[in-house]
Every structure is written in structure tokens, then in C-alpha cells.
Protein backbone atom coordinates (compact mmCIF):
# COMPACT_ATOMS: atom_id res chain seq x y z
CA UNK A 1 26.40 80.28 -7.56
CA UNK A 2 24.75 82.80 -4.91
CA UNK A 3 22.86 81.49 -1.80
CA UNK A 4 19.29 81.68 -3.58
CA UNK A 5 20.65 79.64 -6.24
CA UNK A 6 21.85 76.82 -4.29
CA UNK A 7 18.59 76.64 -2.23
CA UNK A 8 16.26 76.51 -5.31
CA UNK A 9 19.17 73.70 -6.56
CA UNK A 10 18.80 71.65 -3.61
CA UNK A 11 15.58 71.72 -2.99
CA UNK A 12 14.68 70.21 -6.66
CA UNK A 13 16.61 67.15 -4.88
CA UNK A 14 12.63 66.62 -2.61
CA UNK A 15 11.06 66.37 -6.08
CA UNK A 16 12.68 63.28 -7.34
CA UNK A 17 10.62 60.34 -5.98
CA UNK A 18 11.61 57.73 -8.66
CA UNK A 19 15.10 57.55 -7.51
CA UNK A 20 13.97 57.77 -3.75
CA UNK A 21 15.96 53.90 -3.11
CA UNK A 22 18.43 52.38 -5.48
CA UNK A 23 16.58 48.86 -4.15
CA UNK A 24 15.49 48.04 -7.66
CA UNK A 25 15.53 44.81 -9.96
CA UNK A 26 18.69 45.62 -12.29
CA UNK A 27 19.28 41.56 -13.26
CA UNK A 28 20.05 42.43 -17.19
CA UNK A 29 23.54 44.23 -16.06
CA UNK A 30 26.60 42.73 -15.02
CA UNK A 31 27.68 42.13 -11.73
CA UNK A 32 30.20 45.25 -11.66
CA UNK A 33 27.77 47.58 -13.53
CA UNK A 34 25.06 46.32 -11.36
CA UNK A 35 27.67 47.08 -8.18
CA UNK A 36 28.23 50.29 -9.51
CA UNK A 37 24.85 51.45 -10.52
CA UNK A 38 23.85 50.89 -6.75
CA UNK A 39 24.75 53.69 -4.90
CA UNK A 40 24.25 56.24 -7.55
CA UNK A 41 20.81 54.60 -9.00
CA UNK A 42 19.30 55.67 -5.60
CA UNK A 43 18.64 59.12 -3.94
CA UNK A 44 18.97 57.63 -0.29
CA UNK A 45 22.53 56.19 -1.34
CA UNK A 46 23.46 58.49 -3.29
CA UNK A 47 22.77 61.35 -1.01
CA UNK A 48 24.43 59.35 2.11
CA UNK A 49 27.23 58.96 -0.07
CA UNK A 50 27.91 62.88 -1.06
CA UNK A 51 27.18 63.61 2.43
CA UNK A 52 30.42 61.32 3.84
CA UNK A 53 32.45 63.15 1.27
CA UNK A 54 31.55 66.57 2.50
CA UNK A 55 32.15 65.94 6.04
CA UNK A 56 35.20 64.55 5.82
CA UNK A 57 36.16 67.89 4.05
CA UNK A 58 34.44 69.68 6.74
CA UNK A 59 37.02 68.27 9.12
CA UNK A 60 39.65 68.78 6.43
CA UNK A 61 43.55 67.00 7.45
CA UNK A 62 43.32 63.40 8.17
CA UNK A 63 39.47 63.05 8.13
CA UNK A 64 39.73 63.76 4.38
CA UNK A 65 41.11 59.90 4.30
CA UNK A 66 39.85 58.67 7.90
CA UNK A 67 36.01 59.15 6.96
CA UNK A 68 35.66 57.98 3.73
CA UNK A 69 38.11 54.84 3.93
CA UNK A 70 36.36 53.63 7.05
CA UNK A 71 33.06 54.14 5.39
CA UNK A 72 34.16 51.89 2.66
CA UNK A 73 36.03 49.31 4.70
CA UNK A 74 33.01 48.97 7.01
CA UNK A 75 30.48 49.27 3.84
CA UNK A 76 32.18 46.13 2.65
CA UNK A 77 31.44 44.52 6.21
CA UNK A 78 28.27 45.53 5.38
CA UNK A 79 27.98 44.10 2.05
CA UNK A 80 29.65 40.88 3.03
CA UNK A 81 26.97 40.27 5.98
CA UNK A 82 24.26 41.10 3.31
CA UNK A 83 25.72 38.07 0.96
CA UNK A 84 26.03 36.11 3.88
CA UNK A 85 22.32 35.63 4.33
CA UNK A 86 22.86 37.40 8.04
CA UNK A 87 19.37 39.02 8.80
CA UNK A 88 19.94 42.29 10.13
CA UNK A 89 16.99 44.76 11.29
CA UNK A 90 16.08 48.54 10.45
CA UNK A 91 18.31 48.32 6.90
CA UNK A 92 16.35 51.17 5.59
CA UNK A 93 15.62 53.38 8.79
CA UNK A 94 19.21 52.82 9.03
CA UNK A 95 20.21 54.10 6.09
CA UNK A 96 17.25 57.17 6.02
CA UNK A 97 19.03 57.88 9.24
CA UNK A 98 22.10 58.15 7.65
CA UNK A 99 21.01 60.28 5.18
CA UNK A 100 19.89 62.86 8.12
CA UNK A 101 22.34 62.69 10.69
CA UNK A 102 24.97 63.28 7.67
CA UNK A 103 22.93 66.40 6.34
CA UNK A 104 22.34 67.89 9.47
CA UNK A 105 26.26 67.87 10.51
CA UNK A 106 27.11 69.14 7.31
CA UNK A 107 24.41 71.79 7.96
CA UNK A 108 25.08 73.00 11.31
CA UNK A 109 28.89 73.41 10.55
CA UNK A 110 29.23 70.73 13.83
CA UNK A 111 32.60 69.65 13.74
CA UNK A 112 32.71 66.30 15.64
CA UNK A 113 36.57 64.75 16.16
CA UNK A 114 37.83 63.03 13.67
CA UNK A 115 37.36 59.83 16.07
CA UNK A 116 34.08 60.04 17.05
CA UNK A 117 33.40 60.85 12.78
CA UNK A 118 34.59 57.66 11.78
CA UNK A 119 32.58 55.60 14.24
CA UNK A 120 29.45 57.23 13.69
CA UNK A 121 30.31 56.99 9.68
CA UNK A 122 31.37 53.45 9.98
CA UNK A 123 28.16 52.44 11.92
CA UNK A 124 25.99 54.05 9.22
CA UNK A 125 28.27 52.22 6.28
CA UNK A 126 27.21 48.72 7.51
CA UNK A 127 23.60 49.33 6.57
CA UNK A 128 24.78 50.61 3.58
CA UNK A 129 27.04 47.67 2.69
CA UNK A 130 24.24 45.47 4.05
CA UNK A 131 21.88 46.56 1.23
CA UNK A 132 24.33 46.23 -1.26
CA UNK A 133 25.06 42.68 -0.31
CA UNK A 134 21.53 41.87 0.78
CA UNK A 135 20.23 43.14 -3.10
CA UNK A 136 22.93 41.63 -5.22
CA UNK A 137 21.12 39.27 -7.68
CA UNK A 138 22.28 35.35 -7.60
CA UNK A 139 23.21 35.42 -11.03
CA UNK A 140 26.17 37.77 -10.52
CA UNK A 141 30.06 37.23 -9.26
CA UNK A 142 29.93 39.22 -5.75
CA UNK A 143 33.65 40.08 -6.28
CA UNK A 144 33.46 42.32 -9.56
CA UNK A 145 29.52 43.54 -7.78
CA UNK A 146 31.37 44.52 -4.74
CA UNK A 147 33.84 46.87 -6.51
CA UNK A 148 31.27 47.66 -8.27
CA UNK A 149 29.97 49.56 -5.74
CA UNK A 150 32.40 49.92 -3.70
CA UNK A 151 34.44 51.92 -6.16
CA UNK A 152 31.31 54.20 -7.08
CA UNK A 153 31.29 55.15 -3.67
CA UNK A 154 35.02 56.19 -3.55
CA UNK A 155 34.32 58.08 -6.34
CA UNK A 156 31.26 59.70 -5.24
CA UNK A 157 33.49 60.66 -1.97
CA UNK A 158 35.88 62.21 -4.07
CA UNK A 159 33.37 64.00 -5.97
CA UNK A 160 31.98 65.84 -2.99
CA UNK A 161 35.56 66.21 -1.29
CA UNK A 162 36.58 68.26 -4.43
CA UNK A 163 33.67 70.14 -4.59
CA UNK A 164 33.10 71.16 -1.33
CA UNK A 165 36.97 71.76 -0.60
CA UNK A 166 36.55 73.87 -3.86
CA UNK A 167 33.40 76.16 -2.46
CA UNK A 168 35.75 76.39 1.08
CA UNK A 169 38.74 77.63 -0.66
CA UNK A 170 36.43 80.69 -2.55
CA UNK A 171 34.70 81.45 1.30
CA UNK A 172 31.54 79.92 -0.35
CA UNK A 173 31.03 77.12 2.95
CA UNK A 174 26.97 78.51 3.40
CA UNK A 175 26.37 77.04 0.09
CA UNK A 176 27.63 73.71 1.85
CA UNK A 177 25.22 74.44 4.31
CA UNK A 178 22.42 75.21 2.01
CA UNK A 179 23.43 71.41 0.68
CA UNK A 180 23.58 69.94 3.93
CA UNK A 181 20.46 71.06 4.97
CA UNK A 182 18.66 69.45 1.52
CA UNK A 183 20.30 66.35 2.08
CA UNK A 184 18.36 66.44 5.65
CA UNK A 185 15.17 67.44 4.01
CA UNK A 186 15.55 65.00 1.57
CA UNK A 187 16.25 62.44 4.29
CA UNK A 188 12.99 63.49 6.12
CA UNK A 189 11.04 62.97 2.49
CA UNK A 190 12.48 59.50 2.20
CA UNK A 191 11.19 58.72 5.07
CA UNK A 192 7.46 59.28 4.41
């Protein structure tokens, strides 16, 4: 895939309003497939999610584990204040943020420590985890909801860790860049 390629890819990503939040009624699955569906059944999720992936392959060694597990270990933090009842403010500028802070890093190349990654990650995950929980319906078991969704996030952090480990390997990092910067985009259209 060349540079012009990618761009005209990524930017199709701003024209996809219907999927802009995964903060829809889904009572008729079950409480896993409901879990699961979350974070891919919404662009702001879903993007947030690809975007931990491909900075923790950004930072390559020990951030390729470091970033995504604490994402998912504070996600579940997240998700378990949500259930709780716990009312917690700016859950959706929160995550929008997310979404733009992650593109932009990715974008820029900016290779923050490890560290400093995984706190900034792990702040971002609790909103994250916070919708997840908040949005679970009452009719469903919030074990098999929560790895629900917290395994469709592992595997969405996979997913980009393969891929963009994959375009690294072939010296093809501006198309990562070219990503990054439509996840920020997108993040920006979210947010209007």
C-alpha cells in the first residue's frame, strides 16, 4: 500500500457517523457478545483501542506488553466503577480525548518512556472501562460481559501490534503515521 493509498484509506474512517459511539441499546445479545460487541461496535472505542496497540509497537520491547496489559487491567477498574453505580464526570470527552492524544503520538513518531506510556494509557482506560461498565444492560451476568469486552480489546491490541510491527519490519512506519494522524482527525470529528 503506497502513502496515497493509506491516506484516501484513512480518511474514509471521518465518513462513518453511524458507528461514531458504541453507546447503543444491544439488550437482545448475551452478556459476553454484548461485552464483546462494545469496543468494536463503536468508532471512538474502536479507534482508541487500535491506537494503544500501535503505540505500544511504536515503543517496541517491553511496552509491547506494558501498554496494552495496563490498559486492560485499568479498563477493568474502569468497568468495575461503571457497574458500581460510581458517577464519574467527562466519560465521553474522556474517551474523545483518548482517541486524539493516542493518534497524535502515533502520528508525530513521539516516543514517550515506556513509564510515562502506561500512565497516560492507563488514565485514558478508566473512561473506557467506565463506559463499558456504566452501559452494561441489567439483564446480563457482568462476569462473561466483562470478558466480553475485555478480551475484544486484547484482541484488537494484538491486531494493531501485528500490523503495525508488520509495516515497521518492510520500512513502511509513514503509513503508521498516515493512520495515526486519521485516528486524530477522526477524534476531532467525534467530537463535533
Amino acid at each position: 500500500m503506497n502513502l496515497k493509498t493509506g491516506l484516501t484509506l484513512s480518511s474514509l474512517l471521518l465518513f462513518i457517523p453511524n458507528m461514531a459511539f458504541a453507546h447503543t441499546d444491544m439488550s437482545h445479545s448475551t452478556s459476553f457478545f454484548h461485552g464483546f460487541n462494545h469496543p468494536i461496535g463503536g468508532m471512538d472505542h474502536l479507534l482508541a483501542m487500535l491506537a494503544v496497540g500501535m503505540l505500544a509497537a511504536q515503543l517496541k520491547g517491553r511496552a509491547l506488553w506494558t501498554i496494552p496489559t495496563t490498559f486492560i487491567v485499568l479498563m477493568a477498574l474502569g468497568g468495575a466503577i461503571g457497574l458500581s453505580g460510581i458517577q464519574l464526570p467527562f466519560i465521553e470527552q474522556g474517551i474523545i480525548a483518548s482517541v486524539i492524544t493516542f493518534g497524535v503520538l502515533i502520528a508525530t513518531g513521539l516516543k514517550l518512556s515506556v513509564n510515562f506510556s502506561a500512565v497516560l494509557v492507563g488514565f485514558f482506560a478508566i473512561f473506557h472501562g467506565y463506559a463499558h461498565g456504566i452501559e452494561m444492560p441489567v439483564s446480563t451476568s457482568s462476569l462473561t460481559y466483562s470478558v466480553g469486552f475485555l478480551l475484544a480489546t486484547a484482541l484488537l491490541h494484538s491486531i494493531a501490534i501485528i500490523g503495525t510491527t508488520s509495516l515497521q519490519k518492510i520500512n513502511h512506519e509513514n503509513i503508521n503515521r498516515v493512520i495515526g494522524s486519521a485516528i486524530a482527525l477522526s477524534g476531532f470529528y467525534l467530537a463535533v
